[in-house]
Protein backbone atom coordinates (compact mmCIF):
# COMPACT_ATOMS: atom_id res chain seq x y z
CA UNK A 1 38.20 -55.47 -41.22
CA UNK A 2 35.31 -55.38 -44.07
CA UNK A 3 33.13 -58.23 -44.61
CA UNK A 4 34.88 -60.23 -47.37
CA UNK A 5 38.31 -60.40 -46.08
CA UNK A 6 36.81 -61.58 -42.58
CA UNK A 7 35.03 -64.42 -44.08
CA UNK A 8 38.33 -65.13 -46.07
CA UNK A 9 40.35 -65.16 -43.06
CA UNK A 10 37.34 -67.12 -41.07
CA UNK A 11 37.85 -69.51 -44.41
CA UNK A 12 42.06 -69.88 -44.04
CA UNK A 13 41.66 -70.46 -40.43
CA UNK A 14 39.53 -73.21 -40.72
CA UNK A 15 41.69 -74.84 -43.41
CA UNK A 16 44.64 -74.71 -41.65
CA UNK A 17 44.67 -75.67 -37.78
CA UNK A 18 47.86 -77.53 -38.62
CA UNK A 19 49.45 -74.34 -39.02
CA UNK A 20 48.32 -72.81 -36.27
CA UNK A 21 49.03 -75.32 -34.04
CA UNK A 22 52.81 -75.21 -35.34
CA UNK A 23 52.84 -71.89 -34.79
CA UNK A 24 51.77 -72.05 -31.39
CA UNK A 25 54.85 -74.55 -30.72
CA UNK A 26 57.13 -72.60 -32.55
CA UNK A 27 57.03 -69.39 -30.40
CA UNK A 28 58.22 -71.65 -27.30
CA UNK A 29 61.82 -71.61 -29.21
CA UNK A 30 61.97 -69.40 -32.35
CA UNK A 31 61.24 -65.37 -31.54
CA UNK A 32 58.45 -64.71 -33.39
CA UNK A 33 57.76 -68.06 -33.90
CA UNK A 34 59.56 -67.74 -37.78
CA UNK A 35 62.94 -67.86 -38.80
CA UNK A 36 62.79 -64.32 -40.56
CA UNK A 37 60.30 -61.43 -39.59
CA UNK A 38 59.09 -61.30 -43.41
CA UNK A 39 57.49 -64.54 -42.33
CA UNK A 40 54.93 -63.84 -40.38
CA UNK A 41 51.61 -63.05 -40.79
CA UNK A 42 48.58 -62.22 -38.68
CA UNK A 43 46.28 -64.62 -37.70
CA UNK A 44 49.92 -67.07 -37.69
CA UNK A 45 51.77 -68.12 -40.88
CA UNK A 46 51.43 -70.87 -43.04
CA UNK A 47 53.36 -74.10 -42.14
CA UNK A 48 54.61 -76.13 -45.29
CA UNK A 49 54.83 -80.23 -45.41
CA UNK A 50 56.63 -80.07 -48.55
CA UNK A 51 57.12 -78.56 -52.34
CA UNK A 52 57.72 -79.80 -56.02
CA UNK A 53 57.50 -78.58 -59.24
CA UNK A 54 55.03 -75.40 -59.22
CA UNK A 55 53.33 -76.58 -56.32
CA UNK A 56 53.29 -76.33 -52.22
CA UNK A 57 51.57 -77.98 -49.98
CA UNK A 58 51.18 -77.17 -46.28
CA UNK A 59 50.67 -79.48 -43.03
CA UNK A 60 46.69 -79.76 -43.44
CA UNK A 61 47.30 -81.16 -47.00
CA UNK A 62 46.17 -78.01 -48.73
CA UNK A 63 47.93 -77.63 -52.36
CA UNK A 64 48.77 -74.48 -53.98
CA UNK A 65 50.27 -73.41 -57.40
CA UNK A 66 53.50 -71.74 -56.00
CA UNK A 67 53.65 -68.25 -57.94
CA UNK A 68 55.76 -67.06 -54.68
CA UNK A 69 58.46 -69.64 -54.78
CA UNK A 70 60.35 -68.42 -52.13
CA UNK A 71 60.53 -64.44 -53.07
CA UNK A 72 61.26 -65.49 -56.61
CA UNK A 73 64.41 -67.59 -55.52
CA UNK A 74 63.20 -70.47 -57.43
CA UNK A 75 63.06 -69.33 -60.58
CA UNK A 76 63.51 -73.30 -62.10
CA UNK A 77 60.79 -74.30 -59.15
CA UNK A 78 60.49 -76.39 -56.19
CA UNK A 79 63.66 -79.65 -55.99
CA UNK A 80 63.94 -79.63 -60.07
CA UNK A 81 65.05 -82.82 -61.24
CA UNK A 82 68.50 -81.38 -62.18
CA UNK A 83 69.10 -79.26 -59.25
CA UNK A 84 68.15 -82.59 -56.78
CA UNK A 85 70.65 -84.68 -58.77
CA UNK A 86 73.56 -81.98 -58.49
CA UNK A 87 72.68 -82.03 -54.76
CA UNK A 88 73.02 -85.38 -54.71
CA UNK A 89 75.96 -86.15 -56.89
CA UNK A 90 78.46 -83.39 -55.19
CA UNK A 91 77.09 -84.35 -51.61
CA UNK A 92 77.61 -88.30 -51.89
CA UNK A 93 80.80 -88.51 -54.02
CA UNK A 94 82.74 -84.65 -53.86
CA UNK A 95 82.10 -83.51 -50.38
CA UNK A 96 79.76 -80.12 -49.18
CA UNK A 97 82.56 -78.03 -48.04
CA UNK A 98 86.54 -77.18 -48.66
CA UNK A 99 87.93 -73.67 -48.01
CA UNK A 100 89.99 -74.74 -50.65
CA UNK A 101 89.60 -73.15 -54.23
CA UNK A 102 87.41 -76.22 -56.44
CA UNK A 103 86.42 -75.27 -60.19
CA UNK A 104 82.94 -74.64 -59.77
CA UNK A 105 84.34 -71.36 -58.92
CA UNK A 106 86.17 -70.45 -61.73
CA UNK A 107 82.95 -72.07 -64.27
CA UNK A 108 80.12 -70.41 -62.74
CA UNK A 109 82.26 -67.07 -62.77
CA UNK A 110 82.66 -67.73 -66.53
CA UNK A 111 78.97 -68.37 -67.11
CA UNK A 112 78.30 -64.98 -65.34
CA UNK A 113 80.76 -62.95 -67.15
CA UNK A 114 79.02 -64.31 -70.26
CA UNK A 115 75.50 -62.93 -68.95
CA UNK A 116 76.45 -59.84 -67.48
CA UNK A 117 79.51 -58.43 -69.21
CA UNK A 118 81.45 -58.17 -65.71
CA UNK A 119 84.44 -60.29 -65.97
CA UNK A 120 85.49 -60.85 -62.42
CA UNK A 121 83.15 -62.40 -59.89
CA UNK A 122 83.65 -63.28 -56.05
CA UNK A 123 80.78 -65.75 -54.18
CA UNK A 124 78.96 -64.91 -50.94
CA UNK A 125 75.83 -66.66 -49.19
CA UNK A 126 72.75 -63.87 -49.89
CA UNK A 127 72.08 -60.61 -51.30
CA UNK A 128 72.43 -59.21 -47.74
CA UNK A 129 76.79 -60.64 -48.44
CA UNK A 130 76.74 -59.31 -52.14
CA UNK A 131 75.56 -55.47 -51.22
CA UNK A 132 77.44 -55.24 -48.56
CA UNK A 133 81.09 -56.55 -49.99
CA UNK A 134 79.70 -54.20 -53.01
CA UNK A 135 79.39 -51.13 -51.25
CA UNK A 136 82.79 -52.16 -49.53
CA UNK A 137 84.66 -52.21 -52.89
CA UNK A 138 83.69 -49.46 -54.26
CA UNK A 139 85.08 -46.92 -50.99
CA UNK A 140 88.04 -48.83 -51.11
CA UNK A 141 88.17 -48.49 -55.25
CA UNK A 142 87.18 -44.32 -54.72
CA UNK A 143 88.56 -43.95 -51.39
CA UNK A 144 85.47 -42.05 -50.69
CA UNK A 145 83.27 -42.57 -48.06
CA UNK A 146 79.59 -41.72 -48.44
CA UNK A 147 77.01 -44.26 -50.46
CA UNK A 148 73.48 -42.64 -51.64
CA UNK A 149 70.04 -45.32 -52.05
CA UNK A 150 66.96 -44.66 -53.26
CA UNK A 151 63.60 -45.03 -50.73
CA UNK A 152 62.02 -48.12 -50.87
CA UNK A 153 64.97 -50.10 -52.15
CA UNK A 154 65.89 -52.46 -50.06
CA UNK A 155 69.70 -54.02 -50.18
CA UNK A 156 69.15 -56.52 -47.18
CA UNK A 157 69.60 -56.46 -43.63
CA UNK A 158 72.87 -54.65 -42.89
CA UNK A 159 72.51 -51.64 -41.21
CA UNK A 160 74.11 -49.08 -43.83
CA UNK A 161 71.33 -49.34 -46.12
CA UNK A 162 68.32 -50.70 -43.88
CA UNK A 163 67.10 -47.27 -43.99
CA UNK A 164 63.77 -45.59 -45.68
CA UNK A 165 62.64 -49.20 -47.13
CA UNK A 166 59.47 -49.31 -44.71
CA UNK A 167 59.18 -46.14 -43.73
CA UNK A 168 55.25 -44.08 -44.21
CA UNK A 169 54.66 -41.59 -45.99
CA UNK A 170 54.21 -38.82 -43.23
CA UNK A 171 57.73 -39.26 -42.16
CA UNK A 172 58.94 -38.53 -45.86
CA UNK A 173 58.60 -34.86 -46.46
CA UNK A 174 59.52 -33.25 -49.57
CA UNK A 175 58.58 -35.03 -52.70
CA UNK A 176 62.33 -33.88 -54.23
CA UNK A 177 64.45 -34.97 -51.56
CA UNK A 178 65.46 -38.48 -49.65
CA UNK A 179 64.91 -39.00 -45.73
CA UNK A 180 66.46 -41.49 -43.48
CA UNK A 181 63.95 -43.52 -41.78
CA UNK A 182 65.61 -46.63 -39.75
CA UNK A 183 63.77 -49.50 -40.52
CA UNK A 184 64.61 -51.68 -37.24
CA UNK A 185 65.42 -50.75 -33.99
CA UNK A 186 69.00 -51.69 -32.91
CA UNK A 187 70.33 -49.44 -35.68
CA UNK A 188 72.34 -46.45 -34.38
CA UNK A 189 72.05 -43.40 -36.44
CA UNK A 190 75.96 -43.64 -36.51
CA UNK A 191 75.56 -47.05 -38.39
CA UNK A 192 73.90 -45.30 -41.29
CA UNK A 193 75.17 -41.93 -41.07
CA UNK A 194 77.41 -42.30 -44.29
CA UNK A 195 74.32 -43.06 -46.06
CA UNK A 196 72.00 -40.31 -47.99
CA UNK A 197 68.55 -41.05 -49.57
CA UNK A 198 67.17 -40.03 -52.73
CA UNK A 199 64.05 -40.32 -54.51
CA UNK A 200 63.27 -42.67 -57.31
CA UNK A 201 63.26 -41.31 -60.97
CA UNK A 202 64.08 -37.97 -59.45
CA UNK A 203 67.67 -37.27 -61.13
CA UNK A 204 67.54 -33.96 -59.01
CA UNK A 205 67.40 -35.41 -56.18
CA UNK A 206 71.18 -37.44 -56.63
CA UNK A 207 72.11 -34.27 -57.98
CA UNK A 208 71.70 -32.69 -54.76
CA UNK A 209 73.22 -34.78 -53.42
CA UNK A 210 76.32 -35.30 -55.21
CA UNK A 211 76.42 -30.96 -55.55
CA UNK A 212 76.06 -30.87 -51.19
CA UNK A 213 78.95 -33.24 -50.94
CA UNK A 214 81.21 -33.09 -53.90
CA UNK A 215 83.98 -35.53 -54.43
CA UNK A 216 83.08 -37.36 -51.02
CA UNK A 217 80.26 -40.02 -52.38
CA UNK A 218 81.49 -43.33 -53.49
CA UNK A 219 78.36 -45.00 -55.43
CA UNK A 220 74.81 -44.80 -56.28
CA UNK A 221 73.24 -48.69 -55.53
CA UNK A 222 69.95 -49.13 -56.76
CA UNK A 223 67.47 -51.82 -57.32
CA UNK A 224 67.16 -51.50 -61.63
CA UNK A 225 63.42 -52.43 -60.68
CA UNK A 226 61.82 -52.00 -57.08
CA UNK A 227 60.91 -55.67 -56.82
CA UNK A 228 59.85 -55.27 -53.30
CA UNK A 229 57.23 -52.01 -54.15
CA UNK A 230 55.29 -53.13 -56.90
CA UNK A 231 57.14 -53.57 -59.45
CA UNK A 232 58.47 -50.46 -60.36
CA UNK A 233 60.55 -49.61 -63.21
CA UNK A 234 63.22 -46.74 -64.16
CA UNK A 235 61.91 -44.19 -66.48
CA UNK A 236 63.31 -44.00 -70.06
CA UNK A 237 66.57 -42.51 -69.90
CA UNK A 238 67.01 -42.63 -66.06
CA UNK A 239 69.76 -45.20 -65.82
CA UNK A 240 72.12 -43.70 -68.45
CA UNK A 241 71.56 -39.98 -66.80
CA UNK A 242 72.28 -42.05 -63.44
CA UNK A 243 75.34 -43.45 -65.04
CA UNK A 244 76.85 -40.76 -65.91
CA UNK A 245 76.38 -38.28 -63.30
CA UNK A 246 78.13 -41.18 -61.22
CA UNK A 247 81.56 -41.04 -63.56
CA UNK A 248 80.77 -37.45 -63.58
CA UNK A 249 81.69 -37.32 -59.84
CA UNK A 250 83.66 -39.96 -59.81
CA UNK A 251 81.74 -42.41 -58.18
CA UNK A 252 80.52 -46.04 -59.17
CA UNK A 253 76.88 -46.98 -60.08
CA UNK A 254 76.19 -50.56 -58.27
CA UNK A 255 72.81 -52.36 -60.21
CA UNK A 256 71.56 -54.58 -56.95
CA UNK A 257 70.23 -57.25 -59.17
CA UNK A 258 69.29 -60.09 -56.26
CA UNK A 259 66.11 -60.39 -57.36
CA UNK A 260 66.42 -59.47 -61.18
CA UNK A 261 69.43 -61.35 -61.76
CA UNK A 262 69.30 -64.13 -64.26
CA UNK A 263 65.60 -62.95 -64.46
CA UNK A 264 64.55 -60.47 -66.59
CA UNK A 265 67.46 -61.64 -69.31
CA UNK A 266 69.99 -63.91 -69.27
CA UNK A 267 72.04 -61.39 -67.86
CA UNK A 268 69.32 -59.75 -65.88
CA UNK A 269 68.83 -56.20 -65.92
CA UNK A 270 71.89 -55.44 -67.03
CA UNK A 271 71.50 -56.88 -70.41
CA UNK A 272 67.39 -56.03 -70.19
CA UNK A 273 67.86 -52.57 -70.14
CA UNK A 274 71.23 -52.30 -72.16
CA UNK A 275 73.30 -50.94 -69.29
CA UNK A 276 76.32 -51.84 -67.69
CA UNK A 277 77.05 -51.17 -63.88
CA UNK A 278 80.66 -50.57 -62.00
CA UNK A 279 79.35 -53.37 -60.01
CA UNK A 280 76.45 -55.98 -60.43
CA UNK A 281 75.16 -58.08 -56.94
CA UNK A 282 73.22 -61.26 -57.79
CA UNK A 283 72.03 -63.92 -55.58
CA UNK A 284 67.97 -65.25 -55.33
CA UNK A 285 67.84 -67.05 -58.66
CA UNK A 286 71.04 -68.24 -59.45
CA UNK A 287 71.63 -71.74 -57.35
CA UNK A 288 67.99 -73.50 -57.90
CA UNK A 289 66.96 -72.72 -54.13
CA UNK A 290 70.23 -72.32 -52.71
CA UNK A 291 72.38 -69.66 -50.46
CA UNK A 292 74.62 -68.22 -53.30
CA UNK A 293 75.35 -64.54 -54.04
CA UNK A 294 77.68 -63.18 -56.25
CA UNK A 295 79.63 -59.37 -56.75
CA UNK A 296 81.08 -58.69 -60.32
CA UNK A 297 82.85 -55.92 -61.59
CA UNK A 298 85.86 -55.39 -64.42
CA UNK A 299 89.45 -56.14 -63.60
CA UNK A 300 90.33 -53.23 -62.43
CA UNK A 301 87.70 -53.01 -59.87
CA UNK A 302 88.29 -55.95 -58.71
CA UNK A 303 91.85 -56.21 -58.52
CA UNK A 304 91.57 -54.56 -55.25
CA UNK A 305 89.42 -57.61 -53.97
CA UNK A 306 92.32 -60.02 -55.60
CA UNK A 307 95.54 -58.60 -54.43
CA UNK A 308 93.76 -57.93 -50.73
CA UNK A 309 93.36 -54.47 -50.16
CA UNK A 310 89.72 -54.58 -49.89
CA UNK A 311 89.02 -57.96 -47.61
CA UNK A 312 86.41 -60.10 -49.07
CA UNK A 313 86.37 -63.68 -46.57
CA UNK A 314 83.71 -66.43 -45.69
CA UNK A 315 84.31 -69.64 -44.31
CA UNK A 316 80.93 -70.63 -46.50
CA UNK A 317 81.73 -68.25 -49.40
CA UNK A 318 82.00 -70.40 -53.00
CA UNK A 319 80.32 -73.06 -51.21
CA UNK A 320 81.24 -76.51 -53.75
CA UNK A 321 78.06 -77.95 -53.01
CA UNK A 322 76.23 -74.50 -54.25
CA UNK A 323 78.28 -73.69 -57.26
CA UNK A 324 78.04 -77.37 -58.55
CA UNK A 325 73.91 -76.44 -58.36
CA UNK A 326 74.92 -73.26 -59.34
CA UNK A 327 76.64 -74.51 -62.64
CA UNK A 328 73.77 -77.03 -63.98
CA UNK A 329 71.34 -74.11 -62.97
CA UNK A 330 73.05 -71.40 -65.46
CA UNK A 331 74.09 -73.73 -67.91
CA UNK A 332 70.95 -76.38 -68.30
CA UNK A 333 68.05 -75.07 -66.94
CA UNK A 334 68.00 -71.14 -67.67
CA UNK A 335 67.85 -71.31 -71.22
CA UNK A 336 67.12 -68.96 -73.99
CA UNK A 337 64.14 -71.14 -74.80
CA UNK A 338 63.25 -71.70 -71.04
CA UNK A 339 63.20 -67.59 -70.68
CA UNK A 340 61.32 -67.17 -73.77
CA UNK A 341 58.54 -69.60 -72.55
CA UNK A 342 58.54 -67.57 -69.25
CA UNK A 343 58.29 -64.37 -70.45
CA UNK A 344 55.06 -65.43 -72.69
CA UNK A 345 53.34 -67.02 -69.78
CA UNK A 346 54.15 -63.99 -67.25
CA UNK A 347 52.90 -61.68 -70.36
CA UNK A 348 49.70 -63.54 -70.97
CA UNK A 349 49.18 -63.79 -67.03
CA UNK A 350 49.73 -59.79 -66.76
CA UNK A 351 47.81 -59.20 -69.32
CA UNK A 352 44.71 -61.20 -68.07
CA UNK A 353 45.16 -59.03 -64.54
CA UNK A 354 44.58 -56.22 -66.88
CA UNK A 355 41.76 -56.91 -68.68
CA UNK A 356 40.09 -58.22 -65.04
CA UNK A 357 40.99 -55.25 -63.29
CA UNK A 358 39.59 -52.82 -66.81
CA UNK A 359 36.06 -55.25 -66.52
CA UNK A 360 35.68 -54.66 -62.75
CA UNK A 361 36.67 -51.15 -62.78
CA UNK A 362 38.87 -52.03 -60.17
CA UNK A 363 41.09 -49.34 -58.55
CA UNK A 364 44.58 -51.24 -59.16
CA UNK A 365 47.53 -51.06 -60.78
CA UNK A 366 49.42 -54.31 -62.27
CA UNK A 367 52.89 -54.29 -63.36
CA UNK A 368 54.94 -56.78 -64.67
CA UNK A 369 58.55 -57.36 -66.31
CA UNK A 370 60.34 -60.71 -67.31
CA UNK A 371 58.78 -63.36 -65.29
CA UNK A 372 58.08 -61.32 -62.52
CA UNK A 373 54.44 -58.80 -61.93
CA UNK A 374 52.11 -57.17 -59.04
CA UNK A 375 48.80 -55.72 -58.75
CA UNK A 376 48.78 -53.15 -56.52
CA UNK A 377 45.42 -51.73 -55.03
CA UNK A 378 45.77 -47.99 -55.67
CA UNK A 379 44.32 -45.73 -58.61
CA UNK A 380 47.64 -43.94 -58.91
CA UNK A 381 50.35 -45.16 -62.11
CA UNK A 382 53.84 -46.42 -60.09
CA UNK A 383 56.97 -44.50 -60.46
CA UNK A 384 58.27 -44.33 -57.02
CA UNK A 385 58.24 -45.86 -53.39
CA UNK A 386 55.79 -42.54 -52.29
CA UNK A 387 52.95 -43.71 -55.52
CA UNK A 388 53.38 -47.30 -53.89
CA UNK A 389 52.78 -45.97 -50.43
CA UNK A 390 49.26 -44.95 -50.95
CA UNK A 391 48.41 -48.36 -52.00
CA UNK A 392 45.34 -49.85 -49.88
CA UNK A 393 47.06 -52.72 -47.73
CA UNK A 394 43.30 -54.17 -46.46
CA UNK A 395 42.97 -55.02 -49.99
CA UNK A 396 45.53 -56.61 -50.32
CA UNK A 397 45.39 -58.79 -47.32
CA UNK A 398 41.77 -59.82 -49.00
CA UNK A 399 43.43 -60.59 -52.61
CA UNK A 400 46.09 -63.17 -50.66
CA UNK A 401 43.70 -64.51 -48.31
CA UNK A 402 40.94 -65.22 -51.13
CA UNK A 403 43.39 -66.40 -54.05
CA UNK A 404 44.97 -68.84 -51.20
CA UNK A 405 41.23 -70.01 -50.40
CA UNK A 406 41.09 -70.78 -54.35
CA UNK A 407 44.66 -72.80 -54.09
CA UNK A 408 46.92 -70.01 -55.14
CA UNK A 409 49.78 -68.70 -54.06
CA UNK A 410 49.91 -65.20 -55.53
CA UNK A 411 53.08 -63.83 -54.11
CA UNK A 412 54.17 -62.94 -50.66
CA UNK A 413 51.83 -62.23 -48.16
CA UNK A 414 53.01 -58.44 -47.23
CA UNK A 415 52.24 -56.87 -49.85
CA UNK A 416 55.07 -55.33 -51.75
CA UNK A 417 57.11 -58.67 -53.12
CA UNK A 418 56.20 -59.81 -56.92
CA UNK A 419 54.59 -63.33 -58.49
CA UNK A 420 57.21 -64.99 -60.17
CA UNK A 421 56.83 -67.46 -63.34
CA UNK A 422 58.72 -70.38 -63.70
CA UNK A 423 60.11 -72.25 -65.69
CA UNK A 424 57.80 -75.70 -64.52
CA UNK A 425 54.70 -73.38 -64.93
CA UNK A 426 52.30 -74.53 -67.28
CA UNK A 427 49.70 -72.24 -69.27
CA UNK A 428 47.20 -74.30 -67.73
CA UNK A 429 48.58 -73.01 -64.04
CA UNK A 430 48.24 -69.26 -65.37
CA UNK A 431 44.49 -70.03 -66.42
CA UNK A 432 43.71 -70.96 -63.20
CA UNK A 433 45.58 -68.03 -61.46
CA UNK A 434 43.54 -65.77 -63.70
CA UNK A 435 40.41 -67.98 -62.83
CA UNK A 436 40.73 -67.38 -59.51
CA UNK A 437 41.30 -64.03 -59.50
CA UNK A 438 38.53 -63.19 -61.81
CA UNK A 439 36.46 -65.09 -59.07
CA UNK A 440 37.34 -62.79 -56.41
CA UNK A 441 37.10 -59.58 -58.51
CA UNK A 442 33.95 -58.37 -57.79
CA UNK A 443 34.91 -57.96 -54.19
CA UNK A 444 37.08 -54.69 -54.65
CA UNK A 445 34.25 -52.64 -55.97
């Protein structure tokens, strides 16, 4: 560990014996001591008291503007006015839970069919829910059996697709074709073994693919932008050659839009990029801090889903208490104005990484779309999960130790996940990101 990040980590630890003590109590009864394994952090994580607006506070009493909120879930920030009286409204005078169809459902379907041009939607409780029910539609719409990812895209936790999203770059091979790299343990290679791998912005790669087992692949899911390795985005032209090798082979393209949906547009990257996927999966932003994900696809897609064939169920799924959030969410909050106002702030605070990281002749890329942006500590431009790999993760650790010591919240500690803007940020909170980072510059030389 160099110098500077042990005297920032010396700093956090004496700022936050709260936490630590927490932490120490926590792994008598939680494994791990968190209640997911993206949570923790070495020396022990941070321990929050409470959040609102842009800002997050932990046990010691330490504030922080919030440009993390929750792996950009809160994309209207921290128990909005609007969101905490839907809460409060459907929980006191409607009830939290049916199993019985309510008309949330039907409304917040509308509001997405508007956004994303799919006209039929069902509702799940994460992203993890909406890729999987995804992928499970389109085998029983193709009646084919084998799915292809890229590396580095994650889809969530189910064991199909948790493959090559962590894996280094010695166990990665050729730069032209996809390897499966378990992420976990507990995953048998039979669990994934329906699953191939290809490389990022490498057409040739799916083409392989597609050419080693023709008419047997059912879809191509992909994250439009590869939120979770900094920031990556298609190149020009990739998505419509993607598209329609897919038809080509009779197979469905699936845009896994958890974390750009309702983010980079209206109708995320769907409408961003001006194309349209067999099948769009939504979930982080869409219910103000809520579990809500969401599948859509045309009618004939999903009639399968409606008449039974393909099983979609869930005790929890279209959750009234959600979708009433849900509803006030798409319809009040996320706003053409409130995404215009985002998008300037986001743009001003990626530009000012820029022009810090050109004046410090830093070795760092930043990239940014919509409200979303990263810098990444490497000297090499970002087009694929292998350019992110060679990134230098000690510097990292240093930028979120030292902005945190300076009361920011950058993003998520690991190293991979995004800032997000909201739409409670104030220019004066991106001034004093970029303050604070332009403070701690000059230790990456």
């Amino acid at each position: 560990m160099n110098s500077h990040l042990q005297n920032e980590v010396d700093e956090w630890v004496a700022r936050t014996p709260r936490s630590a003590e927490a932490y120490r109590k926590a792994c008598t009864n939680v494994p791990g001591g968190v209640g997911s394994n993206f949570r923790f952090m070495e020396p022990y994580p941070m321990f929050v008291s409470r959040a609102r607006g842009s800002r997050i506070f932990d046990l010691d009493g330490n504030e922080f503007i919030d440009f993390m909120l929750s792996m950009g879930s809160l994309l209207v920030g921290h128990s909005h006015p609007a969101v905490v009286k839907a809460i409060t409204e459907q929980a006191s005078e409607r009830g939290t839970l049916y199993c019985i169809p309510h008309v949330f459902e039907q409304e917040v379907a509308a509001q997405l069919a508007a956004r994303f041009g799919q006209a039929m939607w069902r509702f799940v409780n994460s992203g993890t829910e909406a890729t999987m029910t995804a992928l499970r539609i389109a085998r029983g719409y193709t009646g084919k059996k084998y799915i292809v990812k890229f590396e580095g895209h994650y889809h969530g936790h189910n064991d199909q697709t948790l493959v090559t999203t962590s894996a280094l770059l010695r166990q990665l091979g050729r730069g032209d074709r996809g390897v499966k790299v378990p992420a976990s343990q507990g995953i048998p290679e039979e669990t994934y073994a329906l699953t191939l791998v290809a490389v990022f912005n490498n057409l040739e790669s799916v083409k392989a693919l597609f050419n080693e087992r023709p008419g047997q692949i059912a879809a191509v899911i992909c994250e439009p932008v590869m939120m979770d390795c900094g920031c990556i985005e298609a190149e020009p032209g990739f998505f419509e050659a993607l598209r329609d090798l897919c038809h080509e082979n009779g197979a469905l393209l699936i845009f896994d839009e958890v974390k750009t949906g309702c983010k980079l547009a209206p109708g995320g990257a769907t409408e961003h990029y001006g194309i349209k996927p067999d099948i769009v999966c939504v979930a982080k932003a869409l219910a103000g801090g809520l579990p809500l994900g969401a599948i859509g696809a045309d009618e004939e897609i999903m009639e399968i889903v409606g008449n039974g064939s393909v099983i979609q169920v869930g005790t929890f799924g279209a959750n009234p208490l959600v979708l009433s959030v849900a509803n006030v969410v798409l319809r009040d909050l996320l706003t053409p104005e409130a995404y215009r106002r985002v998008f300037e702030l986001n743009r001003m605070l990626v530009d000012g990484y820029r022009a810090i990281v050109r004046e410090h002749r830093l070795r760092a890329q930043v990239n940014g779309v919509g409200p979303n942006g990263i810098i990444t500590f490497t000297d090499r431009p970002l087009k694929s999960y292998r350019e992110f790999m060679t990134a230098d993760e000690e510097a990292f650790r240093l930028y979120w130790f030292a902005m945190m010591n300076r009361g920011v919240m950058p993003a998520h500690h690991y190293g991979g996940d995004v800032w997000t803007v909201s739409i409670v940020h104030t220019r004066e909170d991106i001034e004093t990101h970029l303050g604070a980072f332009e403070r701690i510059a000059p230790m990456f030389r």
